[in-house]
PDB file of N, CA and C in Angstrom:
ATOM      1  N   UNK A   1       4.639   3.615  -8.956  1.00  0.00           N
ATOM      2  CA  UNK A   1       3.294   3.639  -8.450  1.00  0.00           C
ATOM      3  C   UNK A   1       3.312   4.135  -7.014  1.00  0.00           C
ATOM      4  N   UNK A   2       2.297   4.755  -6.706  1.00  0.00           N
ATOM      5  CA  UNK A   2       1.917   5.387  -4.851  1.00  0.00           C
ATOM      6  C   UNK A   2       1.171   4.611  -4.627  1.00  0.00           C
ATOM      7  N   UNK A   3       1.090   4.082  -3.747  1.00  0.00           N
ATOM      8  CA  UNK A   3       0.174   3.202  -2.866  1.00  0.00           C
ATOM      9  C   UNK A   3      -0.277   3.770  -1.586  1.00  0.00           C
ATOM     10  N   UNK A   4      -1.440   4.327  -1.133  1.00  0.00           N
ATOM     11  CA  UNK A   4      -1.562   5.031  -0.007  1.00  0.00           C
ATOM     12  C   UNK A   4      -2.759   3.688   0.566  1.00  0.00           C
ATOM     13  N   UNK A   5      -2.754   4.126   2.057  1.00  0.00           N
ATOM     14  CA  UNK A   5      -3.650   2.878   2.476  1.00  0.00           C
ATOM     15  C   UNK A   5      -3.705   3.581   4.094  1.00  0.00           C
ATOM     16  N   UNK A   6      -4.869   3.004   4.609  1.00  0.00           N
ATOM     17  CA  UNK A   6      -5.452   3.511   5.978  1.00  0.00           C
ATOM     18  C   UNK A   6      -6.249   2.476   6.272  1.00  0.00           C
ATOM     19  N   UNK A   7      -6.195   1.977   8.099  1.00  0.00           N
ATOM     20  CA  UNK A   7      -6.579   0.001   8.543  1.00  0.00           C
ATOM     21  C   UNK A   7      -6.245   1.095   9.852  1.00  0.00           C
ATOM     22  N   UNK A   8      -7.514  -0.201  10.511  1.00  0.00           N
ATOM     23  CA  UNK A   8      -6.926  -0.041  12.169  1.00  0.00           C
ATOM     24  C   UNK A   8      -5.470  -0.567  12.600  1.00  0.00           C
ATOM     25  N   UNK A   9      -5.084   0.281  13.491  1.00  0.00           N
ATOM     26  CA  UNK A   9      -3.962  -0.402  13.451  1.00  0.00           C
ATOM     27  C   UNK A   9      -3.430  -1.357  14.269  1.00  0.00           C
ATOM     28  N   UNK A  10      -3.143  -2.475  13.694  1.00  0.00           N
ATOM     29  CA  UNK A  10      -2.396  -3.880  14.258  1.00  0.00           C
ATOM     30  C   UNK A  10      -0.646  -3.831  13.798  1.00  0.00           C
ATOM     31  N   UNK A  11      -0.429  -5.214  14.957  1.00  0.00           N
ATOM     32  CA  UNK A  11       0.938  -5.627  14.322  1.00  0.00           C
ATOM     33  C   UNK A  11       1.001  -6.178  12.695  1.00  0.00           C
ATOM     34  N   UNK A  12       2.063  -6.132  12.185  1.00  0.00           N
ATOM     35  CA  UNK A  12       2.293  -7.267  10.670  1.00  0.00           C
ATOM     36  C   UNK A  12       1.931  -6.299   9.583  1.00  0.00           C
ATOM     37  N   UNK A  13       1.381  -4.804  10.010  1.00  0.00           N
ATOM     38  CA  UNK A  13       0.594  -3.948   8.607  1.00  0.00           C
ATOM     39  C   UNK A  13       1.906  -3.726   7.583  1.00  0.00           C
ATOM     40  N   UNK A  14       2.809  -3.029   8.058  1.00  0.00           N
ATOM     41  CA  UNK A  14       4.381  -3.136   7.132  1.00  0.00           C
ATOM     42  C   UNK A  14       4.926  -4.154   6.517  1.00  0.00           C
ATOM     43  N   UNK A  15       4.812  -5.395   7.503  1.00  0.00           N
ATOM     44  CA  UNK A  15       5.150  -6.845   6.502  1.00  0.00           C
ATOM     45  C   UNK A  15       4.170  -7.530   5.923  1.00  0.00           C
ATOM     46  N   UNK A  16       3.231  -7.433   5.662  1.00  0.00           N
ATOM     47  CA  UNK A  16       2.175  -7.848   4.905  1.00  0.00           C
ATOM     48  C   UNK A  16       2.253  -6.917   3.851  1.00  0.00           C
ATOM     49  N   UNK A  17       2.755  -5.725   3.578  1.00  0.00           N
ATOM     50  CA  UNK A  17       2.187  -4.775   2.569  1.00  0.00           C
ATOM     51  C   UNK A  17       3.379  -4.988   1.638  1.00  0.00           C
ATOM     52  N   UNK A  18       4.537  -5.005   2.803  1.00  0.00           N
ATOM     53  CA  UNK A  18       6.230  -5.406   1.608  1.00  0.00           C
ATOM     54  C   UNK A  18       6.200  -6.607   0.804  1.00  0.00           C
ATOM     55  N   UNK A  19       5.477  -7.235   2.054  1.00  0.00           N
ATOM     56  CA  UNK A  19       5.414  -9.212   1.639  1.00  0.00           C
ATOM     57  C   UNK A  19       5.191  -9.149  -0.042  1.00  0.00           C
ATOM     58  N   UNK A  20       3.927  -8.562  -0.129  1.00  0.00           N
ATOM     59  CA  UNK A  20       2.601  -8.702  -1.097  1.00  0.00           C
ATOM     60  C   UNK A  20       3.214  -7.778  -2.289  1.00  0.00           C
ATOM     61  N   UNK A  21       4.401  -6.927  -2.179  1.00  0.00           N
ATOM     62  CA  UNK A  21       4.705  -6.220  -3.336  1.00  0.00           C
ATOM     63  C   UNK A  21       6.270  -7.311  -3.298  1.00  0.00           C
ATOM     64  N   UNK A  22       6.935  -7.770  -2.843  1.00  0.00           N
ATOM     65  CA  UNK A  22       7.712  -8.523  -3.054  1.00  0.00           C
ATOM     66  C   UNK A  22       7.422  -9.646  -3.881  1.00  0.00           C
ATOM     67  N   UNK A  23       6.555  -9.916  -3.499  1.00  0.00           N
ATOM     68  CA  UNK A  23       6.039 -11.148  -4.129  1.00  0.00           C
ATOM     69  C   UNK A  23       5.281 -10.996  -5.704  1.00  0.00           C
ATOM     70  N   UNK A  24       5.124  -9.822  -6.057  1.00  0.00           N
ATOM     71  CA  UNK A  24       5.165  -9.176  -7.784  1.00  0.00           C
ATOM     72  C   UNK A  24       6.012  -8.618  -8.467  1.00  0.00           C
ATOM     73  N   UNK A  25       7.343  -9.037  -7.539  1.00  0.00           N
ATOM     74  CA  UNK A  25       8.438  -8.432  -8.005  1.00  0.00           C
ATOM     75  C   UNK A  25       8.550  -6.722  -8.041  1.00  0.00           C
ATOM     76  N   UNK A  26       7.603  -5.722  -7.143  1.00  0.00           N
ATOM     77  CA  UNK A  26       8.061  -4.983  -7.147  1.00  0.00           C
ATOM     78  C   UNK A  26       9.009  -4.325  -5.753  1.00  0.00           C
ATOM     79  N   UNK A  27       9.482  -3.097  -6.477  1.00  0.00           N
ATOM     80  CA  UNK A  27      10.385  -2.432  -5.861  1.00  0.00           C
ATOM     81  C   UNK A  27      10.569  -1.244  -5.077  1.00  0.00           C
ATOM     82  N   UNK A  28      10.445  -1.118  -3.732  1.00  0.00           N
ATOM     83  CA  UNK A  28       9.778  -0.018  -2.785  1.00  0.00           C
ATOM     84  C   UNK A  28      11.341   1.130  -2.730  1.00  0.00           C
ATOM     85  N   UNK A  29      10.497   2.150  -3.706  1.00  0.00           N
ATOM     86  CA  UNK A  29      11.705   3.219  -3.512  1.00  0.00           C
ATOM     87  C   UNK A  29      11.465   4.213  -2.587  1.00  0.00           C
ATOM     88  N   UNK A  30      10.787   4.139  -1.725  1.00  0.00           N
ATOM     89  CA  UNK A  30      10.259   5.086  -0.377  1.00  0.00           C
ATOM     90  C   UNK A  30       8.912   4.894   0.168  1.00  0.00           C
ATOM     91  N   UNK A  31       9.304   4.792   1.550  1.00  0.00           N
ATOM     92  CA  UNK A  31       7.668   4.229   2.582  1.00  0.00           C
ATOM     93  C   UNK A  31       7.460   5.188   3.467  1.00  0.00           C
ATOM     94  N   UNK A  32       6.545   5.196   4.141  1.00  0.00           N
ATOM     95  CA  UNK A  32       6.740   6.496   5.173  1.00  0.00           C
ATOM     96  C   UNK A  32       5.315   5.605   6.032  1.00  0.00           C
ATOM     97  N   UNK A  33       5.171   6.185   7.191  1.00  0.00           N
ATOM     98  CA  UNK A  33       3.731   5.359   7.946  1.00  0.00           C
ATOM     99  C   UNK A  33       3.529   5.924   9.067  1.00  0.00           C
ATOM    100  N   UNK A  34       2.085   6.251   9.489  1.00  0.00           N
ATOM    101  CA  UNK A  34       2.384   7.062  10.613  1.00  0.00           C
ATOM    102  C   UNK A  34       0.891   6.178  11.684  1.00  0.00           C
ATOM    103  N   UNK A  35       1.143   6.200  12.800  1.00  0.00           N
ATOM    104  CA  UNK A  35      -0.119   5.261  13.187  1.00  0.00           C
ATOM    105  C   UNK A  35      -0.607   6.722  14.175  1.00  0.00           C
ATOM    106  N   UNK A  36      -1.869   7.226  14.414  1.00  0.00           N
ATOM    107  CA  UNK A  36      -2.787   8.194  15.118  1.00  0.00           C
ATOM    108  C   UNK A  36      -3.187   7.112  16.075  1.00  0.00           C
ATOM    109  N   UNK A  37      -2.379   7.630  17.355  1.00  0.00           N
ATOM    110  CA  UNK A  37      -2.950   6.793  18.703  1.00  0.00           C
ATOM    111  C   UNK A  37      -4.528   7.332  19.106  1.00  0.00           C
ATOM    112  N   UNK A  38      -5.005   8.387  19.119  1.00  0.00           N
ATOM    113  CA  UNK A  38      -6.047   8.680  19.587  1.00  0.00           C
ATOM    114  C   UNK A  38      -7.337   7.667  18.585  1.00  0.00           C
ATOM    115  N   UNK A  39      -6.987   7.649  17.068  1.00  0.00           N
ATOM    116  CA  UNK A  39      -8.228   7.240  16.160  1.00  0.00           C
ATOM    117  C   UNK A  39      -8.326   5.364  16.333  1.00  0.00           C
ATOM    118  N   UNK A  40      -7.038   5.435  16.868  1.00  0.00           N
ATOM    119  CA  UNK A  40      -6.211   3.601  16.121  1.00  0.00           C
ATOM    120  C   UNK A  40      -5.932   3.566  15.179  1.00  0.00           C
ATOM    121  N   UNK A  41      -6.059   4.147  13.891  1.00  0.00           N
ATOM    122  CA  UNK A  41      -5.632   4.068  13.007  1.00  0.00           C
ATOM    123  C   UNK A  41      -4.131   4.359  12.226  1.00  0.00           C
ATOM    124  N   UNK A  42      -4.102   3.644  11.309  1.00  0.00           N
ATOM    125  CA  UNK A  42      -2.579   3.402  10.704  1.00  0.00           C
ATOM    126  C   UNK A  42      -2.645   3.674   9.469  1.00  0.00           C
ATOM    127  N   UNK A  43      -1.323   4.872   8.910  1.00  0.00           N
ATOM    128  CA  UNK A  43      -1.353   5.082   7.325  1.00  0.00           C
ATOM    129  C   UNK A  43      -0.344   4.709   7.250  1.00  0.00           C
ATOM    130  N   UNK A  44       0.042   4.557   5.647  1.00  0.00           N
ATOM    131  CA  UNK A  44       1.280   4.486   5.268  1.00  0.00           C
ATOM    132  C   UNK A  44       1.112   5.028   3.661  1.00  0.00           C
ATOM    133  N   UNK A  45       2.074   5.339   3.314  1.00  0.00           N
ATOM    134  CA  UNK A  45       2.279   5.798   1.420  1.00  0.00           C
ATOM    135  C   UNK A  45       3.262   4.875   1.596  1.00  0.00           C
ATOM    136  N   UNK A  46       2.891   4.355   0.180  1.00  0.00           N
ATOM    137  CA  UNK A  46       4.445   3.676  -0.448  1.00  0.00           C
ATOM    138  C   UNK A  46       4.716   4.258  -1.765  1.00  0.00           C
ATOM    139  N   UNK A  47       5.594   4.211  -2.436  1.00  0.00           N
ATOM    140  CA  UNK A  47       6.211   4.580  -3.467  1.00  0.00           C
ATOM    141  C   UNK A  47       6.728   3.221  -3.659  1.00  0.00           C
ATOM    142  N   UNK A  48       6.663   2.628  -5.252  1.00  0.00           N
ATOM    143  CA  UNK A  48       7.356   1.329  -5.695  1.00  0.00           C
ATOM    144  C   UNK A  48       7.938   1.457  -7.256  1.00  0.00           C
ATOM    145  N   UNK A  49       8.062   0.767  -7.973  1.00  0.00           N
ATOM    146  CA  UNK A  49       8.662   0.286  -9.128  1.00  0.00           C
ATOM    147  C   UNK A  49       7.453  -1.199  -9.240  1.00  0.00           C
ATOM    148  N   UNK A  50       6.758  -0.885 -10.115  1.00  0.00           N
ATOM    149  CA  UNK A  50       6.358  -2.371 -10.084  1.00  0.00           C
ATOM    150  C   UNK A  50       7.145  -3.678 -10.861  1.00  0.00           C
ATOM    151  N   UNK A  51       6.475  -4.888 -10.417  1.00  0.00           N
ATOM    152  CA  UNK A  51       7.563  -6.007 -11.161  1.00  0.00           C
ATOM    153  C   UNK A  51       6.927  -5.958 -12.463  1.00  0.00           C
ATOM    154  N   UNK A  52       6.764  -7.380 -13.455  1.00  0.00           N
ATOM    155  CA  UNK A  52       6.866  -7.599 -14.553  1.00  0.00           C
ATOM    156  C   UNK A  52       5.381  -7.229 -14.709  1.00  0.00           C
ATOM    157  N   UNK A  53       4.730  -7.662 -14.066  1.00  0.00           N
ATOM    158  CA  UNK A  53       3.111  -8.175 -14.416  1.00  0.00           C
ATOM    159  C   UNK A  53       2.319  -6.821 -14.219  1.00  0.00           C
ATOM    160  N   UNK A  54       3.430  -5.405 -13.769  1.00  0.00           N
ATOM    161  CA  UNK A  54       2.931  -4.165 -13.807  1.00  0.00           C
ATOM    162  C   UNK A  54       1.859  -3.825 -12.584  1.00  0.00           C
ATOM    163  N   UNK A  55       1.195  -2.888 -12.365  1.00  0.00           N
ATOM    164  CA  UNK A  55       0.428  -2.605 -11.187  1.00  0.00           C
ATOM    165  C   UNK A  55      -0.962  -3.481 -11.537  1.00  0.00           C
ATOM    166  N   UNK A  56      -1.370  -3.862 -12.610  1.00  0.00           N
ATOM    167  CA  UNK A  56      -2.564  -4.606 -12.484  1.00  0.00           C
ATOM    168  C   UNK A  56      -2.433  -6.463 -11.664  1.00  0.00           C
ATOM    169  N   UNK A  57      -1.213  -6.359 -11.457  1.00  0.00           N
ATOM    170  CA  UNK A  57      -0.928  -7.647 -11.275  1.00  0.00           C
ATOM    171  C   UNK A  57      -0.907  -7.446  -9.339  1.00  0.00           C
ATOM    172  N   UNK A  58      -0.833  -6.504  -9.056  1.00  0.00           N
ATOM    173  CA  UNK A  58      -0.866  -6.204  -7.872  1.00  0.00           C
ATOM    174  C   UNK A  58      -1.835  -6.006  -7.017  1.00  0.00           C
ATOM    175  N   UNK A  59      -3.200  -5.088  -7.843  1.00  0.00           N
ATOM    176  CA  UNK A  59      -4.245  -5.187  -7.629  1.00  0.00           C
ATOM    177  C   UNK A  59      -5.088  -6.047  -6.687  1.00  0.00           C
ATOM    178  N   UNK A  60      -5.416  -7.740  -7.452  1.00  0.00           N
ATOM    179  CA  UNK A  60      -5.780  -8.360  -6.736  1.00  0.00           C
ATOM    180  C   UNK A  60      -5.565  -8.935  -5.301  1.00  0.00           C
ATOM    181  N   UNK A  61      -4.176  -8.958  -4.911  1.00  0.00           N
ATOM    182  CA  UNK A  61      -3.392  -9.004  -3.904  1.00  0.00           C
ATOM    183  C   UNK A  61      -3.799  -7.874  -2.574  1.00  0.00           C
ATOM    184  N   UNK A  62      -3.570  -6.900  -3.427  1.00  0.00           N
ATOM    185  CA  UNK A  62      -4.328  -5.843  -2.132  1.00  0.00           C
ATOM    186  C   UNK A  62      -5.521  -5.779  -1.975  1.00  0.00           C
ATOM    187  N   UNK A  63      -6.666  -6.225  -2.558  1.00  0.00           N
ATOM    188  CA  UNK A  63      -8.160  -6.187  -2.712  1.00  0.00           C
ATOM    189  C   UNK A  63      -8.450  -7.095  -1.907  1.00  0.00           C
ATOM    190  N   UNK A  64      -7.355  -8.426  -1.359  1.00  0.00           N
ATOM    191  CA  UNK A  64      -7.613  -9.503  -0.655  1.00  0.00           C
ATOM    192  C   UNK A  64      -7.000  -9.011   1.034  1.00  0.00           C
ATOM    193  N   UNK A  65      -5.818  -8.032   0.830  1.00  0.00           N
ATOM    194  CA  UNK A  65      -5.516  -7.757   2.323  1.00  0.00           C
ATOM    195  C   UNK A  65      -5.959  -6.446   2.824  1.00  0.00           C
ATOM    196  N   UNK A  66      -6.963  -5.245   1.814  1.00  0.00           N
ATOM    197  CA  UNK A  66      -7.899  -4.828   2.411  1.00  0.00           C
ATOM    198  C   UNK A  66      -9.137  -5.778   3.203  1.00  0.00           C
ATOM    199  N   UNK A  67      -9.132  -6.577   1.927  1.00  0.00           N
ATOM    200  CA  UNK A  67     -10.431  -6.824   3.241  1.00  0.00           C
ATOM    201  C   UNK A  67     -10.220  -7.971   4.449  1.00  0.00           C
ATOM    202  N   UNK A  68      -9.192  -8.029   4.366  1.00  0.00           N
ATOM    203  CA  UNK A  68      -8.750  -8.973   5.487  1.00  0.00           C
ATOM    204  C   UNK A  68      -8.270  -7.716   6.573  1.00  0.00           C
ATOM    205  N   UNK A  69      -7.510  -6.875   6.245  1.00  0.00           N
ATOM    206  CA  UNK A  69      -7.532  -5.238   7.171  1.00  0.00           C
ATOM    207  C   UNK A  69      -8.288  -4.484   7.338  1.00  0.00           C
ATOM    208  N   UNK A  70      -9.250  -4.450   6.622  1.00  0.00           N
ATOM    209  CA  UNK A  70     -10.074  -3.630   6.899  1.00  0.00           C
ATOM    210  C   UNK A  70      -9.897  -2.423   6.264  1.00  0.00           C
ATOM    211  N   UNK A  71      -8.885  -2.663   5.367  1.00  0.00           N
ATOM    212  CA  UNK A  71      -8.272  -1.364   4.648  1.00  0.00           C
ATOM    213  C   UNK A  71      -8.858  -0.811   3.689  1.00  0.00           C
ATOM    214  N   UNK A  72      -8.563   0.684   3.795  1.00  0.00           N
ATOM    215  CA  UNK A  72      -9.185   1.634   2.384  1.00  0.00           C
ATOM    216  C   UNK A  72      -7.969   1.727   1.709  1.00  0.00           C
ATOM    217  N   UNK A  73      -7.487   1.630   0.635  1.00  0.00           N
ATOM    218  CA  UNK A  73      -6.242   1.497  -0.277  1.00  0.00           C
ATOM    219  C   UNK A  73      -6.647   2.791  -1.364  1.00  0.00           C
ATOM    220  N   UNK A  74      -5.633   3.341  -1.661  1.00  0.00           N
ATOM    221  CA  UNK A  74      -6.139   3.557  -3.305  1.00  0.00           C
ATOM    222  C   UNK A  74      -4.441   3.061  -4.532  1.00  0.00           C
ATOM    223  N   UNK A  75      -4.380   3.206  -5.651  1.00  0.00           N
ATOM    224  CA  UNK A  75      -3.073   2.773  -6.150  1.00  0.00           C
ATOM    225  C   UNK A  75      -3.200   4.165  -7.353  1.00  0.00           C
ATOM    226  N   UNK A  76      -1.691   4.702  -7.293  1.00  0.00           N
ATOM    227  CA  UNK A  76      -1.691   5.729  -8.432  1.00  0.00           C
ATOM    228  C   UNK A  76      -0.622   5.830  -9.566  1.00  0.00           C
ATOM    229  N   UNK A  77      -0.614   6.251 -10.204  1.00  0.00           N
ATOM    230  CA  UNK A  77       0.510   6.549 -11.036  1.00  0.00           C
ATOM    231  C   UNK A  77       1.135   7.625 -10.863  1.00  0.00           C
ATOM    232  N   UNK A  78       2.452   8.292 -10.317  1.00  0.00           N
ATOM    233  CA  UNK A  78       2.588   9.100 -10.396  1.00  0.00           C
ATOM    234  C   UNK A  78       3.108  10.561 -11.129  1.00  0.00           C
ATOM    235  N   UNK A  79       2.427   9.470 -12.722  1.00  0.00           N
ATOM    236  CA  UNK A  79       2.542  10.139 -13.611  1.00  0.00           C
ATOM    237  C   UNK A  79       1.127  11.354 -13.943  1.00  0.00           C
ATOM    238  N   UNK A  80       0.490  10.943 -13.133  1.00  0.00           N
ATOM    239  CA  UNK A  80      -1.036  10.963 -12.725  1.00  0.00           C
ATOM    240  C   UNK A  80      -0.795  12.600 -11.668  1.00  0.00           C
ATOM    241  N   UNK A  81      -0.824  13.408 -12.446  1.00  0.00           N
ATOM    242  CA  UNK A  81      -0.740  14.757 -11.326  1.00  0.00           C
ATOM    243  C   UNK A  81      -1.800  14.904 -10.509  1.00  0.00           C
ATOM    244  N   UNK A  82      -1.959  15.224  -9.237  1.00  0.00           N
ATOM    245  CA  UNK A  82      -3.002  15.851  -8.805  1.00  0.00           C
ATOM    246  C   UNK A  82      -3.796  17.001  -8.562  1.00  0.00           C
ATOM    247  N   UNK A  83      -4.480  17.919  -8.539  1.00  0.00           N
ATOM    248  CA  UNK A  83      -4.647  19.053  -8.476  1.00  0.00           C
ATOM    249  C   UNK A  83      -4.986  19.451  -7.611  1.00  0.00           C
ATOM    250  N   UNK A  84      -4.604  20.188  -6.786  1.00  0.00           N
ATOM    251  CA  UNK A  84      -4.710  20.920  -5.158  1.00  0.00           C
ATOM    252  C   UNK A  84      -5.464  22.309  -5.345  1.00  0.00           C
TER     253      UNK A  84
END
């Protein structure tokens, strides 16, 4: 799964986001994050493996630390091509 996400940016945004996929047992096979000093704002992509309970189990978890961040999230498959 890709996990892309954009929040003002504070401390804890990286360990809150690992926390919350750790804790569904999934598995982060590449992160990347870049914070824009001029906007405040903070991105990051993740790339994971999800745990047992699959990406719907993950869902709710991030729906609770968007809105505690203020975050726009989206979650993909990246079986899921995109078209440019």
């Amino acid at each position: 799964m890709i996990l892309t996400l954009s929040c003002p940016d504070r401390p804890g945004i990286v360990a809150r986001v690992s926390t919350l996929l750790f804790e569904h047992g999934a598995n982060i096979v590449d992160a990347q994050q870049f914070d824009d000093g001029e906007t405040g704002r903070f991105f990051m992509r993740v790339v994971f493996t999800p745990g047992p309970g699959g990406a719907a189990a993950v869902r709710p978890g991030l729906e609770a630390l968007a809105a505690d961040l203020a975050m726009d999230w989206a979650l993909r498959d990246p079986k899921d091509r995109r078209r440019v």
